[in-house]
Each structure stands twice: as structure tokens, then as C-alpha cells.
C-alpha atoms as a PDB file:
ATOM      1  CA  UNK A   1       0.000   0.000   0.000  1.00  0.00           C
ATOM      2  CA  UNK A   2       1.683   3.441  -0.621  1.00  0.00           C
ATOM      3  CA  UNK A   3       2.135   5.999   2.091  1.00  0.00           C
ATOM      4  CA  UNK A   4       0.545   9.418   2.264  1.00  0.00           C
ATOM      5  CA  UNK A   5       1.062  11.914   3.925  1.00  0.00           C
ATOM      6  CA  UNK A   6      -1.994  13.239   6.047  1.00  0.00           C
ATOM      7  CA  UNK A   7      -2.429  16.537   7.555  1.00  0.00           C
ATOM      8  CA  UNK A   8      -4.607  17.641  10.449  1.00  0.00           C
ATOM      9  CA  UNK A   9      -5.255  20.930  11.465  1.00  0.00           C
ATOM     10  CA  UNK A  10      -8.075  22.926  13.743  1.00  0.00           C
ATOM     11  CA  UNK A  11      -8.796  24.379  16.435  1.00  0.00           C
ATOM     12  CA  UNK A  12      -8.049  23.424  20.139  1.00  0.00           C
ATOM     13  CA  UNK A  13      -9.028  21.022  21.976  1.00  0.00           C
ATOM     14  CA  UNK A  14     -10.900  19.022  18.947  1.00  0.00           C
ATOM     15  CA  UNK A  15      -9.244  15.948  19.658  1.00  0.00           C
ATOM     16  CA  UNK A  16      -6.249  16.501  16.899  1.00  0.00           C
ATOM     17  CA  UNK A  17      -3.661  14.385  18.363  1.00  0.00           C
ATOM     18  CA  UNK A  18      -6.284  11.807  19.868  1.00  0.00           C
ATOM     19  CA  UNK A  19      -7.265  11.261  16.380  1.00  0.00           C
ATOM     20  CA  UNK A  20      -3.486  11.229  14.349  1.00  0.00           C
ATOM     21  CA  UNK A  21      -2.576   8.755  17.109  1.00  0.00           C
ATOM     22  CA  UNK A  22      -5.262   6.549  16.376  1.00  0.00           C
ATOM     23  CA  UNK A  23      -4.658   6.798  12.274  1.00  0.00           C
ATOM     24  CA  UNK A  24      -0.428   6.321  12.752  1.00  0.00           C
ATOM     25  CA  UNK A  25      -0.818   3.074  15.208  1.00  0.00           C
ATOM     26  CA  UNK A  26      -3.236   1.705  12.659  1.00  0.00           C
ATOM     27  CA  UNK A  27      -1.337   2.417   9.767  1.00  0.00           C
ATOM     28  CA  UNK A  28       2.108   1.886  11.145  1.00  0.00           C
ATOM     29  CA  UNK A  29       2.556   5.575  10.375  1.00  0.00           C
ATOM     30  CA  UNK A  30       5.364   7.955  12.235  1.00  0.00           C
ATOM     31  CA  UNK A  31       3.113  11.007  14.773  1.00  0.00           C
ATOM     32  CA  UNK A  32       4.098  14.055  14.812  1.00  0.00           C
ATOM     33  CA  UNK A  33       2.490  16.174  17.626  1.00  0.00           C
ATOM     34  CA  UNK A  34       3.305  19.811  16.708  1.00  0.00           C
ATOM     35  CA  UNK A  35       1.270  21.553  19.256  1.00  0.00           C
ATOM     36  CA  UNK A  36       3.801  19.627  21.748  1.00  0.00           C
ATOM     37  CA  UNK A  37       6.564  21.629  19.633  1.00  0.00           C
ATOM     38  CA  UNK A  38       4.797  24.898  20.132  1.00  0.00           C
ATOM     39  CA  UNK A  39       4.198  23.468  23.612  1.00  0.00           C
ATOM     40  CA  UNK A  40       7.786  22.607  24.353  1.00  0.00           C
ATOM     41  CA  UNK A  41       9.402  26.200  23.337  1.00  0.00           C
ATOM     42  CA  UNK A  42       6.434  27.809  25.239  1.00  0.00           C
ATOM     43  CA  UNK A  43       7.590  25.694  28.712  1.00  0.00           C
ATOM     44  CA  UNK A  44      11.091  26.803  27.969  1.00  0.00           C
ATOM     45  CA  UNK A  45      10.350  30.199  27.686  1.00  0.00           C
ATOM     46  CA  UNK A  46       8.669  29.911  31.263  1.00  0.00           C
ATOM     47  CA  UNK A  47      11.159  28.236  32.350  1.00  0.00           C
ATOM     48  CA  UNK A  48      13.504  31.414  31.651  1.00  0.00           C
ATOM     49  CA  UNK A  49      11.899  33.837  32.884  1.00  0.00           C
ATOM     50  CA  UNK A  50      10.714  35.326  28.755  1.00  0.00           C
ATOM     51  CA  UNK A  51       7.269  35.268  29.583  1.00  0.00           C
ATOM     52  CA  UNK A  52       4.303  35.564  32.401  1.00  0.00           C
ATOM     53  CA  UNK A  53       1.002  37.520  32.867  1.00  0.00           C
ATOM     54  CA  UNK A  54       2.354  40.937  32.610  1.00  0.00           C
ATOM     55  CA  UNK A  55       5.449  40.423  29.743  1.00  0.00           C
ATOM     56  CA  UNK A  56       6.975  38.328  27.163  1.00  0.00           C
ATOM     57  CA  UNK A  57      10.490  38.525  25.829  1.00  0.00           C
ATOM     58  CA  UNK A  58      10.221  37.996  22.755  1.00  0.00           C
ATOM     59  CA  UNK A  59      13.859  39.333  21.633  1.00  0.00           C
ATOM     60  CA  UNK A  60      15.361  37.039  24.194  1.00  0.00           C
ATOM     61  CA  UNK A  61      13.437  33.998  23.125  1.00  0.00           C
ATOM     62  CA  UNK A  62      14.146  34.145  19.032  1.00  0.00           C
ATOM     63  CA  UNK A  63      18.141  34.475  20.705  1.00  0.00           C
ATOM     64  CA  UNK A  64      17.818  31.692  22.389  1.00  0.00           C
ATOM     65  CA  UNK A  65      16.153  29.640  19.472  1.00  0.00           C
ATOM     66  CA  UNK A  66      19.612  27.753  18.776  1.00  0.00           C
ATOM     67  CA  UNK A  67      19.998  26.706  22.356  1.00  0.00           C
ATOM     68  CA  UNK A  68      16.148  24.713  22.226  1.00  0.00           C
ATOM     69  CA  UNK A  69      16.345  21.055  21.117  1.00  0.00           C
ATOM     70  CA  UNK A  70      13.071  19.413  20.681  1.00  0.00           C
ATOM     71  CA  UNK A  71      12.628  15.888  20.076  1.00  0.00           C
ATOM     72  CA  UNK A  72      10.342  12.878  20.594  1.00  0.00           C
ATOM     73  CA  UNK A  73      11.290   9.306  22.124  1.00  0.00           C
ATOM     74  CA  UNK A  74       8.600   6.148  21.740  1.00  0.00           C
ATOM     75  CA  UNK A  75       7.531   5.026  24.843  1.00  0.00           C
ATOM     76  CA  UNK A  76       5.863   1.568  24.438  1.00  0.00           C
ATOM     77  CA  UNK A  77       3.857   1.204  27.397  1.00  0.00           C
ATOM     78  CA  UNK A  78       2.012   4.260  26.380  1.00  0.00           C
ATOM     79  CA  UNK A  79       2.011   3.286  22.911  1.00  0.00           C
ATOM     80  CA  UNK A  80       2.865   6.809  21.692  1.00  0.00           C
ATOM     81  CA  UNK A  81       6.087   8.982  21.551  1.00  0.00           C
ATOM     82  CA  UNK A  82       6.778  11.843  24.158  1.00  0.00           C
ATOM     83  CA  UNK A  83       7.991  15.040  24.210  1.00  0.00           C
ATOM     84  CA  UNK A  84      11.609  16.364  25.460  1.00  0.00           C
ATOM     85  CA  UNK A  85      13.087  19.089  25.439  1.00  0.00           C
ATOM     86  CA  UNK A  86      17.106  19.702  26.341  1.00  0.00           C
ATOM     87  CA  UNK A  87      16.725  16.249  26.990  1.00  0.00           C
ATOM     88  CA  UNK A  88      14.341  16.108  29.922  1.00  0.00           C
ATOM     89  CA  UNK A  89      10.881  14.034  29.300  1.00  0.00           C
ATOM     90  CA  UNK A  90       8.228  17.003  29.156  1.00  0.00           C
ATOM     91  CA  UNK A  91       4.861  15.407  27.825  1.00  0.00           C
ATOM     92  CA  UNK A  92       3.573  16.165  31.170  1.00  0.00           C
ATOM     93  CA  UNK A  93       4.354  19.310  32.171  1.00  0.00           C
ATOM     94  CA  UNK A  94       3.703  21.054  28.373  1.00  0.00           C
ATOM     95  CA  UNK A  95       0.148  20.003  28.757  1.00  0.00           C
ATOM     96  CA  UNK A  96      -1.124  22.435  31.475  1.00  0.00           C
ATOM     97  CA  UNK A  97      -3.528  25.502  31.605  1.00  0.00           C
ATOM     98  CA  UNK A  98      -0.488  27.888  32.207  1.00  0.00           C
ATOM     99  CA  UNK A  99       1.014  26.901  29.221  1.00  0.00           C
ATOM    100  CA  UNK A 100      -1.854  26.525  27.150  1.00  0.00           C
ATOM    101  CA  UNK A 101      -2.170  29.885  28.561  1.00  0.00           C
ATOM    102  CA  UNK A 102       1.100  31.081  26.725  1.00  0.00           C
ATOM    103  CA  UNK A 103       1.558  28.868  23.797  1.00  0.00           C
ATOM    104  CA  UNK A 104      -0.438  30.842  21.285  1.00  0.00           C
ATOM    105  CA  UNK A 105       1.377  33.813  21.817  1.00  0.00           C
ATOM    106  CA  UNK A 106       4.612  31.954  21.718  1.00  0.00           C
ATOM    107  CA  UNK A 107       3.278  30.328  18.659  1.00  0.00           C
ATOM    108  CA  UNK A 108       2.763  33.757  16.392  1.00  0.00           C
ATOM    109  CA  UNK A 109       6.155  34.505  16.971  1.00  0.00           C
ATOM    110  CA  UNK A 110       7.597  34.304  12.877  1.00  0.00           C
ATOM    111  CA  UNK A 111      10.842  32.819  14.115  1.00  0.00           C
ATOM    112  CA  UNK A 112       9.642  30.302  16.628  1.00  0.00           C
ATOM    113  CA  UNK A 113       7.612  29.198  13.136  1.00  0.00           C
ATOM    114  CA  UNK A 114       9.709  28.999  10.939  1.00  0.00           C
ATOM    115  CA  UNK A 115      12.670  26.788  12.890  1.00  0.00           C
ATOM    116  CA  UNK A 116      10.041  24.312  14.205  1.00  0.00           C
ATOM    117  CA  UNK A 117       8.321  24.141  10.460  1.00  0.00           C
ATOM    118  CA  UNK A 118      11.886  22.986   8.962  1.00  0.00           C
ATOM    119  CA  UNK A 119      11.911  20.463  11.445  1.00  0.00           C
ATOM    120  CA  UNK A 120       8.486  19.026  11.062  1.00  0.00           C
ATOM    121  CA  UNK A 121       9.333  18.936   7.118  1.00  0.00           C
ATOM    122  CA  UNK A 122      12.007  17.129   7.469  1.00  0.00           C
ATOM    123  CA  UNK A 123       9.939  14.322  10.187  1.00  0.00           C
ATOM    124  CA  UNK A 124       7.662  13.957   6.582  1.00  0.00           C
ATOM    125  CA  UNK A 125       9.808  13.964   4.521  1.00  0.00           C
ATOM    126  CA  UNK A 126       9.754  10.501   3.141  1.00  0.00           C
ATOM    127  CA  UNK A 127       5.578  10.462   3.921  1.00  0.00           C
ATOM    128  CA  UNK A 128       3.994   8.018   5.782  1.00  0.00           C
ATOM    129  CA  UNK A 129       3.201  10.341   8.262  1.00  0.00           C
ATOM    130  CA  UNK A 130       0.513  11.807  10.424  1.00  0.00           C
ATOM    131  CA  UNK A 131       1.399  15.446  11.660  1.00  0.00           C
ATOM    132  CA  UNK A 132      -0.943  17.971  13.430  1.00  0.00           C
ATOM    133  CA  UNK A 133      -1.464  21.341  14.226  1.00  0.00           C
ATOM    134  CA  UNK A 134      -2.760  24.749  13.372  1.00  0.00           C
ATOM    135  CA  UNK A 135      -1.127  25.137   9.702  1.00  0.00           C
ATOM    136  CA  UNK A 136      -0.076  21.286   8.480  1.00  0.00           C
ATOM    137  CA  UNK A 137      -2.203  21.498   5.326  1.00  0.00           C
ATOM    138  CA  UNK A 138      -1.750  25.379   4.479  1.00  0.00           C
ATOM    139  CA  UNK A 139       1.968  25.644   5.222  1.00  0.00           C
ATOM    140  CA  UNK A 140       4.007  22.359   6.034  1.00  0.00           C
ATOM    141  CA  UNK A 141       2.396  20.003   3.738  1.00  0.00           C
ATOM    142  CA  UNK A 142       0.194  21.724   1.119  1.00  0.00           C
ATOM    143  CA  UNK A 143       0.514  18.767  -0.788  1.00  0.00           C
ATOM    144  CA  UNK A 144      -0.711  16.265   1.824  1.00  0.00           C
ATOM    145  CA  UNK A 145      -2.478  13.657  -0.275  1.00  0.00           C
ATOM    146  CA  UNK A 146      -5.216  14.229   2.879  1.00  0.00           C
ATOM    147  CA  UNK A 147      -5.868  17.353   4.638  1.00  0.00           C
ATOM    148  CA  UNK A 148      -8.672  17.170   7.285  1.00  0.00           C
ATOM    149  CA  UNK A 149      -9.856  20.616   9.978  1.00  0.00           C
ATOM    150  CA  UNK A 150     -11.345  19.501  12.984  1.00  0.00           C
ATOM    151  CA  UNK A 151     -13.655  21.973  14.731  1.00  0.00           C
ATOM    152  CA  UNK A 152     -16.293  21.425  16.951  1.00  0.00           C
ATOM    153  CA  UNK A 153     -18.211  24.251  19.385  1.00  0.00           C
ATOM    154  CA  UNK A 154     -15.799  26.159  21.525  1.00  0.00           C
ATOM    155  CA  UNK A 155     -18.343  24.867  24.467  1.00  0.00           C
ATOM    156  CA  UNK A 156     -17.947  21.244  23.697  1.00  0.00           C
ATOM    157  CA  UNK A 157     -14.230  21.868  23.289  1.00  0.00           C
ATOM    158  CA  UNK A 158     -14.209  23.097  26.556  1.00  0.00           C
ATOM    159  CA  UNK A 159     -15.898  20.352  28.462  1.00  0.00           C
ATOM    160  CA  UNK A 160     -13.282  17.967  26.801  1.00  0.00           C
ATOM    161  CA  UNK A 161     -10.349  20.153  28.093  1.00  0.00           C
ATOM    162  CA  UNK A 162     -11.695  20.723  31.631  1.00  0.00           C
ATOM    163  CA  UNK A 163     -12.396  16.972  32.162  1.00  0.00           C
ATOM    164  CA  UNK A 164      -9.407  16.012  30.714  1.00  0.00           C
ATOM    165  CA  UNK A 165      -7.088  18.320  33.370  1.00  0.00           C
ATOM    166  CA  UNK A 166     -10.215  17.283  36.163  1.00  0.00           C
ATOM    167  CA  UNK A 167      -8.393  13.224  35.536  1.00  0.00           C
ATOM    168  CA  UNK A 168      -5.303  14.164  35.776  1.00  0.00           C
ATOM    169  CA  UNK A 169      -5.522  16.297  39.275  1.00  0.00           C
ATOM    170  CA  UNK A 170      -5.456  19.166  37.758  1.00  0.00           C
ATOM    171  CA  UNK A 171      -7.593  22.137  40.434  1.00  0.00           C
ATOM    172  CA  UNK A 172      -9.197  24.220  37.525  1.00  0.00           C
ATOM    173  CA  UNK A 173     -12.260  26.180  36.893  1.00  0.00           C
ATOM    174  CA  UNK A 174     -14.754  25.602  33.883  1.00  0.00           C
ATOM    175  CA  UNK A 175     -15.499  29.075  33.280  1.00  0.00           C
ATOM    176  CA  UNK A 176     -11.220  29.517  32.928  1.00  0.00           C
ATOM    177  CA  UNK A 177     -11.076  26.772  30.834  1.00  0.00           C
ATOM    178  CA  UNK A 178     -13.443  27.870  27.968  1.00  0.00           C
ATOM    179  CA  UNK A 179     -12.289  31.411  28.423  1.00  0.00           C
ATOM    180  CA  UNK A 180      -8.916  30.096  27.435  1.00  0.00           C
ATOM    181  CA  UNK A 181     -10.113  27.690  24.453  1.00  0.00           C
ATOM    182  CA  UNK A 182     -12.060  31.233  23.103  1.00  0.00           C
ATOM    183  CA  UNK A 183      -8.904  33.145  23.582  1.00  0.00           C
ATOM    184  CA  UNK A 184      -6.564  30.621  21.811  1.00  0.00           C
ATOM    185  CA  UNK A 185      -9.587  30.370  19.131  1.00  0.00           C
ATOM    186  CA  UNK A 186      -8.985  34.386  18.583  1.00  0.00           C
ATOM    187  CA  UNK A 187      -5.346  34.117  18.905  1.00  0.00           C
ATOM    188  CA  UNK A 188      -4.488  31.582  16.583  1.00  0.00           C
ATOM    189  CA  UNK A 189      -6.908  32.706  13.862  1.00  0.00           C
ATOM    190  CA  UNK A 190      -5.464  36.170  13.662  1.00  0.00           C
ATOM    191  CA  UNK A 191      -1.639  36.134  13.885  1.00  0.00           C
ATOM    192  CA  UNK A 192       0.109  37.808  11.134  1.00  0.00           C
ATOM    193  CA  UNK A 193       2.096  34.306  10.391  1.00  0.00           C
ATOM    194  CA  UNK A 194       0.252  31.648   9.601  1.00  0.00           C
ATOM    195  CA  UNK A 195      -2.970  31.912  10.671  1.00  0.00           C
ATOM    196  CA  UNK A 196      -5.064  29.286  11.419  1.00  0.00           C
ATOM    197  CA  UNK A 197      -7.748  28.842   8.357  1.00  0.00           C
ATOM    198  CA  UNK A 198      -9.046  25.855   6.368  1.00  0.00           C
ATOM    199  CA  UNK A 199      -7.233  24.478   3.799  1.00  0.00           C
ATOM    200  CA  UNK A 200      -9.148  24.712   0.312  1.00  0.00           C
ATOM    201  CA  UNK A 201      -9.047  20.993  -0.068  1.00  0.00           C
ATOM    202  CA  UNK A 202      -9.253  20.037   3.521  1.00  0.00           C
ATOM    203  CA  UNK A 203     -12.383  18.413   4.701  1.00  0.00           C
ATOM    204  CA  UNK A 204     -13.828  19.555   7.296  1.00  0.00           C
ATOM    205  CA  UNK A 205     -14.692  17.134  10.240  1.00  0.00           C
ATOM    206  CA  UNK A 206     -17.188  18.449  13.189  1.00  0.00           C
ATOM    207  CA  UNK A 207     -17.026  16.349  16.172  1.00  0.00           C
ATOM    208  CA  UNK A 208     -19.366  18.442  18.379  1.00  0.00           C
ATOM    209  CA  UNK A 209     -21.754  15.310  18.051  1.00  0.00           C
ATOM    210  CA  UNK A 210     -19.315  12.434  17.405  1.00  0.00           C
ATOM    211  CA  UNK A 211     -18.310   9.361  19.380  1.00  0.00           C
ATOM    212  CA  UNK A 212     -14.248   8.535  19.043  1.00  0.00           C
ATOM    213  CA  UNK A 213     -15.248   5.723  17.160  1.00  0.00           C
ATOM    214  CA  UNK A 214     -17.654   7.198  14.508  1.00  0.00           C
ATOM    215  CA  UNK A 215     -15.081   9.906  14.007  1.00  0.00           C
ATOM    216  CA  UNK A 216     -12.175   7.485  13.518  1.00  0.00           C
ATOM    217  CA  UNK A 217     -14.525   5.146  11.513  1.00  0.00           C
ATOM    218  CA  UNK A 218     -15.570   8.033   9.025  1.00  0.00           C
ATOM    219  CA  UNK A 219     -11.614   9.209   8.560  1.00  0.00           C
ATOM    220  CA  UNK A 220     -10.145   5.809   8.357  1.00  0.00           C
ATOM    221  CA  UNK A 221     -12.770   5.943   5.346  1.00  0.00           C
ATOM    222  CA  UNK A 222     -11.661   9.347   3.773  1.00  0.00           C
ATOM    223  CA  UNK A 223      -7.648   7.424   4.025  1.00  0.00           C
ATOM    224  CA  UNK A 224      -8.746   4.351   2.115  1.00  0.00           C
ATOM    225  CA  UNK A 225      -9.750   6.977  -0.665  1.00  0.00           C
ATOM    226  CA  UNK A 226      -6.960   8.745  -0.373  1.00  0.00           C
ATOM    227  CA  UNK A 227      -4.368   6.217  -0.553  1.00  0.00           C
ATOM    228  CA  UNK A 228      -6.702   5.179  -3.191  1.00  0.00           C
ATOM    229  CA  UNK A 229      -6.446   7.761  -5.639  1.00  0.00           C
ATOM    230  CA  UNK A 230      -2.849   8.122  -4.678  1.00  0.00           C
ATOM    231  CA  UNK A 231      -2.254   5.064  -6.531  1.00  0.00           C
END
């Protein structure tokens, strides 16, 4: 069967990565998570003092672009690969509300975009690969054999996030929660590089009303075609 390349981008929270994990462990594809990039350089600009509630460095940070090393190590008992960065295991720590808080902002910086887009080109380069984010089918791979956006209601998106950092201890408020996911919405959809908008031949896929398995079901479909006409 020959391997495509399959790009998935959309808003947050709409179950992205959930999704491109499912697709690559069933296809024996590689994942690329490259909100976890965006995640990653966001966490190290914490880290360093570049950015909080009331300033962000942004000078500072593109200078110390060189020095960040992201990469991702398979972990089989999870049966995905993790993040690190500088060479410390990070999957957990990227994924709170502080940084989700942040990584937006981080994530319209031109620079920070441009060194982590070279890196996820080279990741899919030799296809087989599912790889998303906020601009995989507009600006990575515009010639993805399959582009898909995922959107669903900011609401529903919301109600995902909260219960997701509710399981994992996480002390958080709904109301925060969806005020971030409408923020990040604005954010991302607005920057001057890269914007988040729909590919012209992505497919749209809105899981407000979905089950995981009628959504994975219905794209495992739209791959069969596209590996189809591929041929």
C-alpha cells in the first residue's frame, strides 16, 4: 500500500492528536504532535523567565532559538512517543492551563515558526506520516495527499479540556477553561504568520456530536480513498 502523507489541522481542543494517534498506530505511520513543539518552546520560555502575565520577551526567546532542542522518544507502554526538550521528558508538564495559557502567543512569533516548520518537514519527509497542528495542510504540507480541519463548538471543546485536566488532578475552573479555548480560538486565527484557516481541499470534520469511534470510523474511510487515488 503506498504511504501518504496526512495533515490535520483545527482548532483546540478538537481531539487533533487523539485522532493522528489513532490513524499512525493503525497504519504503522510515524506522529508528529506539533502543538507539543509549540508546547515545548512555550515551557522553555517559562522556564527562563521570557514570559508571564504581565510580559513576554520575545527578543530574548528568538536568541535563544539555537539553544532549544526538541525531540520525541517512543515510549511503548504508552504506545505513543513523548515530548523532550534539552533532553528532559516534558509530555507532562507542556500540557497544562499555564502553558496553554502562553503557547499561542509563543506560537505567532515568525521565528519560533519557521525553525520548528523545517523540522516538522524534514519528520515527513519521506511520507507516511501523520502530523498535526494549526497550519499542516496550508503551510508544512500543502501537498498532503489528505488534509482534514477539525472543529467542533468552543463549548464542547471546553468540556473535553476541563475533564481532561479534572483526571489528571489538575484544580481548575470551567469558566477559565473555555475562556482560554475562546482566547486561543482568537489568537491563533489572527496572527500575522500563519494563521489558522481551512485548507481549500481540507475536509472539514465536526465532532461536536461524534463518538471517538464514529469519528475514527468516518476518517479511516476518507484514508482508504486517499491512498486510493494516490495510486
Amino acid at each position: 500500500m503506498n504511504k501518504i502523507t496526512i495533515a490535520i489541522d483545527g482548532f483546540s481542543s478538537t481531539g487533533k492528536s487523539t485522532v493522528a494517534k489513532q490513524l499512525a498506530k493503525h497504519l504503522g505511520y510515524v506522529y508528529v504532535d506539533t502543538g507539543a513543539m509549540y508546547r515545548a518552546v512555550t515551557l522553555y520560555a517559562m522556564q527562563n523567565g521570557l514570559i508571564d502575565r504581565n510580559h513576554f520577551n520575545v527578543e530574548t526567546l528568538v536568541e535563544c532559538l539555537p539553544e532549544i532542542n526538541i525531540n520525541f522518544k517512543f515510549n511503548a507502554e504508552l504506545g505513543f512517543a513523548e515530548v523532550y526538550l534539552n533532553g528532559t521528558n516534558v509530555e507532562k508538564n507542556i500540557r497544562t492551563l499555564e502553558v496553554s495559557s502562553f503557547v499561542s502567543q509563543v506560537a505567532a512569533i515568525s521565528e519560533v515558526r519557521q525553525k520548528l516548520v523545517e523540522q516538522q518537514q524534514k519528520m515527513g519527509a519521506d511520507k507516511g506520516v501523520v502530523m498535526d497542528g494549526r497550519d499542516i495542510g496550508t503551510v508544512v504540507f500543502p501537498d498532503a495527499e489528505l488534509k482534514l480541519f477539525m472543529t467542533a463548538t468552543a463549548e464542547t471543546r471546553a468540556k473535553r479540556r476541563f475533564k481532561e485536566l479534572i483526571d489528571r488532578g489538575d484544580k481548575v475552573e470551567y469558566e477559565d477553561v473555555l475562556n482560554n479555548v475562546k482566547e486561543r480560538d482568537y489568537i491563533d486565527s489572527n496572527r500575522e504568520d500563519s494563521p489558522l484557516v481551512k485548507a481549500d481541499d481540507a475536509i472539514e470534520i465536526d465532532n461536536s456530536n461524534m463518538t471517538l469511534d464514529e469519528q475514527f470510523e468516518k476518517i479511516l474511510q476518507l484514508v482508504k480513498l486517499a491512498v486510493e487515488d494516490g495510486k
